[in-house]
N, C-alpha and C. Protein backbone atom coordinates (compact mmCIF):
# COMPACT_ATOMS: atom_id res chain seq x y z
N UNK A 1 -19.72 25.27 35.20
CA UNK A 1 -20.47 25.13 33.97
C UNK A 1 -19.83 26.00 32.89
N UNK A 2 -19.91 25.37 31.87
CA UNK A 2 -19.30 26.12 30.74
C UNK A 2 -20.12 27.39 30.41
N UNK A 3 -19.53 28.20 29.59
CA UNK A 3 -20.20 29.41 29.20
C UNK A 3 -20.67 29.73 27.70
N UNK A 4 -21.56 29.82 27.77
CA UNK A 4 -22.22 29.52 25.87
C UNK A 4 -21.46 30.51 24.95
N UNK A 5 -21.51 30.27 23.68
CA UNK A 5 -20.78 30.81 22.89
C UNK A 5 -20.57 32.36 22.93
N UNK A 6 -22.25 33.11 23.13
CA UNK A 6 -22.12 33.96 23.20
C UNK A 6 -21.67 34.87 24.58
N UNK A 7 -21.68 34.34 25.35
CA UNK A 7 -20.65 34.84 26.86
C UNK A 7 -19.26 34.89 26.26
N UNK A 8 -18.87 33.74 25.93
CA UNK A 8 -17.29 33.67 25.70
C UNK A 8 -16.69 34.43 24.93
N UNK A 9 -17.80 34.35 23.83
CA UNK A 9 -17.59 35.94 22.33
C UNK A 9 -17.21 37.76 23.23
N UNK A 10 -18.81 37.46 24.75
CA UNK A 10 -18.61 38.79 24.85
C UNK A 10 -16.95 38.79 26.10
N UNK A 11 -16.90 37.77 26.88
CA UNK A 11 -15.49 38.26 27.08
C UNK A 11 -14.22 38.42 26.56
N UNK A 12 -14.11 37.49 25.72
CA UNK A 12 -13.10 37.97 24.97
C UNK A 12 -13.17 38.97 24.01
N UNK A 13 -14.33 39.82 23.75
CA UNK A 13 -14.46 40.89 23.30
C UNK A 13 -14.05 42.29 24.01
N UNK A 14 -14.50 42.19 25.18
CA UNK A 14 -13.84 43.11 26.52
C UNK A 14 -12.62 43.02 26.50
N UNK A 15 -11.75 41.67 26.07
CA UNK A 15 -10.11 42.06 26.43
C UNK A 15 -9.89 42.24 24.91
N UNK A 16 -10.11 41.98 24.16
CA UNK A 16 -9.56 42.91 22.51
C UNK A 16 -10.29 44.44 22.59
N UNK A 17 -11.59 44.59 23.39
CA UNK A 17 -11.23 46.32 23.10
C UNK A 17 -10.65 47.06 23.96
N UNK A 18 -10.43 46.53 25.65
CA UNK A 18 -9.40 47.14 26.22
C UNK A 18 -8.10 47.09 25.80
N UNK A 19 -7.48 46.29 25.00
CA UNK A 19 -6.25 46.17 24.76
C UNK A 19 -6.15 47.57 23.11
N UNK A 20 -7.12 47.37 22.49
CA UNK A 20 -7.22 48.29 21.50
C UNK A 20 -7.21 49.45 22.25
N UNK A 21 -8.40 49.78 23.17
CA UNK A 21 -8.14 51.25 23.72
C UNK A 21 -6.95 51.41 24.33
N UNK A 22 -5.94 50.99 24.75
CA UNK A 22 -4.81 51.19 24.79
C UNK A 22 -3.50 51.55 24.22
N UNK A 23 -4.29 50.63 22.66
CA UNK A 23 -3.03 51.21 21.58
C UNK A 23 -3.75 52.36 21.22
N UNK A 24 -4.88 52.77 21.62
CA UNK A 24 -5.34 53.79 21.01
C UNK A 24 -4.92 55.18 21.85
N UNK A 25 -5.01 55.04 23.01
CA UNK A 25 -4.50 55.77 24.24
C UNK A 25 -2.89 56.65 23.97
N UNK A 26 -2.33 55.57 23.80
CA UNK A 26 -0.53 54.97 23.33
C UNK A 26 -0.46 56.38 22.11
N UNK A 27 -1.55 55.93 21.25
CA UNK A 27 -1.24 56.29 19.80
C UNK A 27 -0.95 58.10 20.16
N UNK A 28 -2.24 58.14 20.52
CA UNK A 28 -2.90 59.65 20.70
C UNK A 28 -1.88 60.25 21.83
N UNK A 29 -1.46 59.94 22.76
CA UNK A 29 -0.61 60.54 23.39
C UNK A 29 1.20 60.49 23.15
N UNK A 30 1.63 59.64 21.89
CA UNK A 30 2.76 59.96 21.58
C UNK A 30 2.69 60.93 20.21
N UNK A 31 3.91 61.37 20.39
CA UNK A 31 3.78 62.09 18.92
C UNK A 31 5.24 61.60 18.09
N UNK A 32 4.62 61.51 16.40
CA UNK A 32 5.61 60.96 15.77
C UNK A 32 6.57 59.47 16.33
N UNK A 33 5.68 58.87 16.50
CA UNK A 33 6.26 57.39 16.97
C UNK A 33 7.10 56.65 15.83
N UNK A 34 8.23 56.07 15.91
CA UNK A 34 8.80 55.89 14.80
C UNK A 34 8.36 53.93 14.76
N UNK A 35 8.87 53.32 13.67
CA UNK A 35 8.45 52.16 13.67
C UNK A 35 8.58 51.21 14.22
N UNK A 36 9.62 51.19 14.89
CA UNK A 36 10.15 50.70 16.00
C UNK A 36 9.56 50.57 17.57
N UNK A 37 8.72 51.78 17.42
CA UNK A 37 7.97 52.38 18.97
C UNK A 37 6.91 51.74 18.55
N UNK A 38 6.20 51.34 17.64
CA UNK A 38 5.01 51.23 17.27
C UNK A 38 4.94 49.56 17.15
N UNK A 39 6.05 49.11 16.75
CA UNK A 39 5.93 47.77 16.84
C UNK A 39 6.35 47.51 17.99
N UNK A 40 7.14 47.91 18.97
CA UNK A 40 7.44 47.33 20.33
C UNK A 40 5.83 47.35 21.27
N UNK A 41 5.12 48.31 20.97
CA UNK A 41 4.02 48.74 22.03
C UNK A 41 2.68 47.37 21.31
N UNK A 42 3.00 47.25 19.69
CA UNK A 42 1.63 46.57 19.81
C UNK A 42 2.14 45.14 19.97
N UNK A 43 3.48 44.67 19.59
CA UNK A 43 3.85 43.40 20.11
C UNK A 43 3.26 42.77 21.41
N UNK A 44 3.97 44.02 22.37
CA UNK A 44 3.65 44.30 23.68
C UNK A 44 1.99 43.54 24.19
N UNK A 45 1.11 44.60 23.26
CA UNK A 45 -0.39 44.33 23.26
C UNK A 45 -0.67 43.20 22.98
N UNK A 46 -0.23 42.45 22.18
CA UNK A 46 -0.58 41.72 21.32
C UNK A 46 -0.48 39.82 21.95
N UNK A 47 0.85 40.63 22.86
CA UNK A 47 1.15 38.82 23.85
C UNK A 47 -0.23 39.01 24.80
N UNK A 48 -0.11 40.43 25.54
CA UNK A 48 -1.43 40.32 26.62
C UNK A 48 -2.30 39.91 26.73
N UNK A 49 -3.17 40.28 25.18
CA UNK A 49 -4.27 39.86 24.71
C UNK A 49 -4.28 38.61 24.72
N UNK A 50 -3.57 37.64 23.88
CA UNK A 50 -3.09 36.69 23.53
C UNK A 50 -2.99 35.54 24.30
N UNK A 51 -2.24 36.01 25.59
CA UNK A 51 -2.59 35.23 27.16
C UNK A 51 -3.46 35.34 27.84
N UNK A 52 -4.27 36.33 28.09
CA UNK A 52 -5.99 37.06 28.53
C UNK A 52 -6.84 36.14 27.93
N UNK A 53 -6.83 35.99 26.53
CA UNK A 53 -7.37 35.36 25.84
C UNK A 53 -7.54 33.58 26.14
N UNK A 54 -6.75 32.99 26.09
CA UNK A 54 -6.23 31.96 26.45
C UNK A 54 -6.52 31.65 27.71
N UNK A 55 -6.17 32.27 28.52
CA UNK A 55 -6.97 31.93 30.31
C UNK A 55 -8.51 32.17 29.91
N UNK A 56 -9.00 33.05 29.42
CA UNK A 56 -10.55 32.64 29.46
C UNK A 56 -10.65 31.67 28.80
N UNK A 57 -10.06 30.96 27.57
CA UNK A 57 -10.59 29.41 27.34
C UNK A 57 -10.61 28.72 27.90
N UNK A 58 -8.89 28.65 28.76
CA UNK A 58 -8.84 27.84 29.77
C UNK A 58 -9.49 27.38 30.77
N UNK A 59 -10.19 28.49 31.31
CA UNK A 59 -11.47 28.07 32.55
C UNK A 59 -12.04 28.18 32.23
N UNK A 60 -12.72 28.26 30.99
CA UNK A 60 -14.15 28.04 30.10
C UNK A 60 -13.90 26.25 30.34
N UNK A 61 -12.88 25.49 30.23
CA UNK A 61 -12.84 24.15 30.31
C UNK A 61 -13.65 23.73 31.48
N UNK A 62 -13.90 22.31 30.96
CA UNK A 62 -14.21 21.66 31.68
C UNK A 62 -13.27 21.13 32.99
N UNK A 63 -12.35 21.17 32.46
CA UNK A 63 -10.99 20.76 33.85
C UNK A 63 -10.89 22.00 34.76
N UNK A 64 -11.62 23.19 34.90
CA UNK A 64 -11.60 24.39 35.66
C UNK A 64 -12.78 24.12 36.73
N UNK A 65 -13.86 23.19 36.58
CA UNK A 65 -14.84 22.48 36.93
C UNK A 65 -14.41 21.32 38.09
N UNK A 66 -14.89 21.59 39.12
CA UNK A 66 -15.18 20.42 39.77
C UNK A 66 -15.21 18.92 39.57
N UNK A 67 -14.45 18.04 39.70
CA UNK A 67 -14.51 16.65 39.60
C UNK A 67 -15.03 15.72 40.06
N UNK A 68 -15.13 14.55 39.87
CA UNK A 68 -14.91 13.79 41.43
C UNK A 68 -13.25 13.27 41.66
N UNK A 69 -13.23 13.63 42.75
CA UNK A 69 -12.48 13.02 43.64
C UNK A 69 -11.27 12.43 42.95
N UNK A 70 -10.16 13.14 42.53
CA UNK A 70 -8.64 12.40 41.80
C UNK A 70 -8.20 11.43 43.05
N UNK A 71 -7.84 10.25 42.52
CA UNK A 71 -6.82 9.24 43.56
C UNK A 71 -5.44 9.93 43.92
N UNK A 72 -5.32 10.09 45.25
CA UNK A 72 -3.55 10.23 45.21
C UNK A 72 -2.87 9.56 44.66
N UNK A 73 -1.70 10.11 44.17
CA UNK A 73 -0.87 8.98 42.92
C UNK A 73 0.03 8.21 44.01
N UNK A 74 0.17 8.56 45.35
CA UNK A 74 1.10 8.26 46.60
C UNK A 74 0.51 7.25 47.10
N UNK A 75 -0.46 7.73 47.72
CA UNK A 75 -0.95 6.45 48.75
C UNK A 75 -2.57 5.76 47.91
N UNK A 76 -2.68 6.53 46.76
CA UNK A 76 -4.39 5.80 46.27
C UNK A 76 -5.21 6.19 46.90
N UNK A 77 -5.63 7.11 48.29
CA UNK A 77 -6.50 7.40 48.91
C UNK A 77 -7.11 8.52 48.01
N UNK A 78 -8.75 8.71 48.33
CA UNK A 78 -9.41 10.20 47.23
C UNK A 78 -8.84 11.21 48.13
N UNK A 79 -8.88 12.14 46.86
CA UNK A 79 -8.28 13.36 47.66
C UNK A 79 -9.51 14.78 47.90
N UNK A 80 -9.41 15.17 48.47
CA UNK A 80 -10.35 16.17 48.73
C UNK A 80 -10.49 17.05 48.23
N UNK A 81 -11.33 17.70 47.51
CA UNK A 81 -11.46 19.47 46.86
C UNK A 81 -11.32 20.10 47.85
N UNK A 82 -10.91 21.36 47.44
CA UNK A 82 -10.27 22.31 48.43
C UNK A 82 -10.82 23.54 47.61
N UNK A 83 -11.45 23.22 46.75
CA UNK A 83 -11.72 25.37 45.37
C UNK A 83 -10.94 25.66 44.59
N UNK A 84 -11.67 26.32 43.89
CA UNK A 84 -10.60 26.65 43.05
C UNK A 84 -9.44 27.99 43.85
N UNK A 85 -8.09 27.35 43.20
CA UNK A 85 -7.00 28.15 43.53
C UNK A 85 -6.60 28.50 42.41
N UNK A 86 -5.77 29.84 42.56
CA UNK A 86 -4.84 30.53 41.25
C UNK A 86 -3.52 29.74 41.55
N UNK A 87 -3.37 28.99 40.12
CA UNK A 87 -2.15 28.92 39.76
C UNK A 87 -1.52 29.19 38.48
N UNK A 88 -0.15 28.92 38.29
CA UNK A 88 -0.07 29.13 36.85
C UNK A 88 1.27 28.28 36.48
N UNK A 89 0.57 28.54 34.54
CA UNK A 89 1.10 27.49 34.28
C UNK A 89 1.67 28.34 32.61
N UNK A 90 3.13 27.85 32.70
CA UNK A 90 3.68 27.82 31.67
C UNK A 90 3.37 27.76 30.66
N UNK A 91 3.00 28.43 29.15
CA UNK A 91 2.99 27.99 27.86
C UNK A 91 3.60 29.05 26.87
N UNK A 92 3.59 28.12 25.45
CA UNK A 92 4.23 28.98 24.27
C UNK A 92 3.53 30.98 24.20
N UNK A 93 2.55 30.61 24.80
CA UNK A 93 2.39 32.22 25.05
C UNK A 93 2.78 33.25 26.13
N UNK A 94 3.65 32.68 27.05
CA UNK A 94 4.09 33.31 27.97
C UNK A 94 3.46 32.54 29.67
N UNK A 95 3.83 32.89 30.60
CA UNK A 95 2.81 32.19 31.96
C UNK A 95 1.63 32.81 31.52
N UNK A 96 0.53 31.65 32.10
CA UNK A 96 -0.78 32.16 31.98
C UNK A 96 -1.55 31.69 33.71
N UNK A 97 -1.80 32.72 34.09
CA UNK A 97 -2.47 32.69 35.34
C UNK A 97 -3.96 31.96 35.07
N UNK A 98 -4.31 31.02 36.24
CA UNK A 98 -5.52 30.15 36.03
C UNK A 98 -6.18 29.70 37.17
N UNK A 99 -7.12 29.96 37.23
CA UNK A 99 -8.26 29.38 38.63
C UNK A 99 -8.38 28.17 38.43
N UNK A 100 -7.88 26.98 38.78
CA UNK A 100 -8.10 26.25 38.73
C UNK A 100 -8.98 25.15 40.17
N UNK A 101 -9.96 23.41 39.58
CA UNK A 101 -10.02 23.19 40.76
C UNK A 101 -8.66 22.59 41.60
N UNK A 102 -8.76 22.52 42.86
CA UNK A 102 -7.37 22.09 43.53
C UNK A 102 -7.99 20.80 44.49
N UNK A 103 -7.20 19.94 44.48
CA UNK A 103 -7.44 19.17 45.81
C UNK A 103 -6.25 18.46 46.22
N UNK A 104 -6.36 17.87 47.54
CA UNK A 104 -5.41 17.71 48.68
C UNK A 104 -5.66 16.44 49.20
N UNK A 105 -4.90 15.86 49.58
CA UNK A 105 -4.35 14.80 50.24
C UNK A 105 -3.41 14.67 51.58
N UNK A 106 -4.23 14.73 52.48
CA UNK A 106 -4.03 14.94 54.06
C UNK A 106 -3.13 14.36 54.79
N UNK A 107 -2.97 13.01 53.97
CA UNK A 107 -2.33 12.12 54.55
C UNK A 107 -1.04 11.81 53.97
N UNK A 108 -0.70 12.65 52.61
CA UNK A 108 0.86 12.64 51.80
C UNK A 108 0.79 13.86 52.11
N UNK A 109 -0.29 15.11 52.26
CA UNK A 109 0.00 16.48 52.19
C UNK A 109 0.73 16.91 50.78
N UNK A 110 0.23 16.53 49.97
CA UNK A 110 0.01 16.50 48.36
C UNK A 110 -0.82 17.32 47.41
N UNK A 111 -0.94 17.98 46.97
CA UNK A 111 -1.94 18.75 46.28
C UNK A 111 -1.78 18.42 44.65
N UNK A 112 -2.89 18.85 43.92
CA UNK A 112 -2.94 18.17 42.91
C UNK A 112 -3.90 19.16 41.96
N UNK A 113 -3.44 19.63 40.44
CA UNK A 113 -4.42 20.55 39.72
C UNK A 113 -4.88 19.98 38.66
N UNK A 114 -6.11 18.95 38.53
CA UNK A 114 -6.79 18.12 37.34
C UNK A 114 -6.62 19.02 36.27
N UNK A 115 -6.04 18.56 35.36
CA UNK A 115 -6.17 17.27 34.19
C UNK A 115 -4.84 16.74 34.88
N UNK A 116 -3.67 17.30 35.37
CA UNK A 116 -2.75 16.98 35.73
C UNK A 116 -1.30 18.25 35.90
C-alpha cells in the first residue's frame, strides 16, 4: 500500500536531515576547508540524498506492490511470487538499491521484477 503524503514528506525528511547533519558534522570538524573540499563533500551529499530519495519513491510505487501473477514471457505459464527481493537498478542518479516484488517460473527457472 502506498504511503500518504504525509509519511512520504516525513521520510524523506529523515534522509535530508541526516545528510545535512553530516555536512554539518564535516563542517565543524574540518578547519579552513578550501572550496574545493567543500564542494567535493556536498556534491558527495548531494548524489546520496538524491538516490535515498528516489528509492523511497520508488517503493512508494505501486510496482513495489504485489501483483497478480506476470505470464512467463518463455513458456506463458503464471509465475509465482516469491517477496519482495533487493535488487538494483541502474539510473541517471547513480545505482539505486530497491525492494522490489519478485516472481519465478519453475519450469524456465526464470525470475522476473514487474513493471519489467
Amino acid at each position: 500500500m502506498r504511503c500518504t503524503r504525509e509519511q512520504l514528506k516525513t521520510k524523506l525528511l529523515a534522509e535530508a536531515e541526516a545528510v545535512i547533519d553530516e555536512a554539518v558534522d564535516w563542517h565543524e570538524n574540518t578547519q579552513a576547508p578550501s572550496l574545493i573540499e567543500v564542494e567535493e563533500i556536498l556534491l558527495k551529499l548531494r548524489k546520496r540524498l538524491s538516490q535515498r530519495m528516489a528509492e523511497i519513491m520508488l517503493e512508494d510505487q505501486e510496482a513495489s506492490q504485489p501483483v497478480e501473477a506476470p505470464v512467463c514471457p518463455t513458456c506463458g505459464r503464471k509465475m509465482r511470487y516469491k517477496g519482495l527481493k533487493d535488487t538494483t537498478v541502474g539510473s541517471r542518479l547513480g545505482p539505486l538499491r530497491l525492494d522490489r516484488g519478485y516472481y519465478y517460473c519453475a519450469r524456465c527457472k526464470s525470475g522476473f521484477f514487474p513493471p519489467g
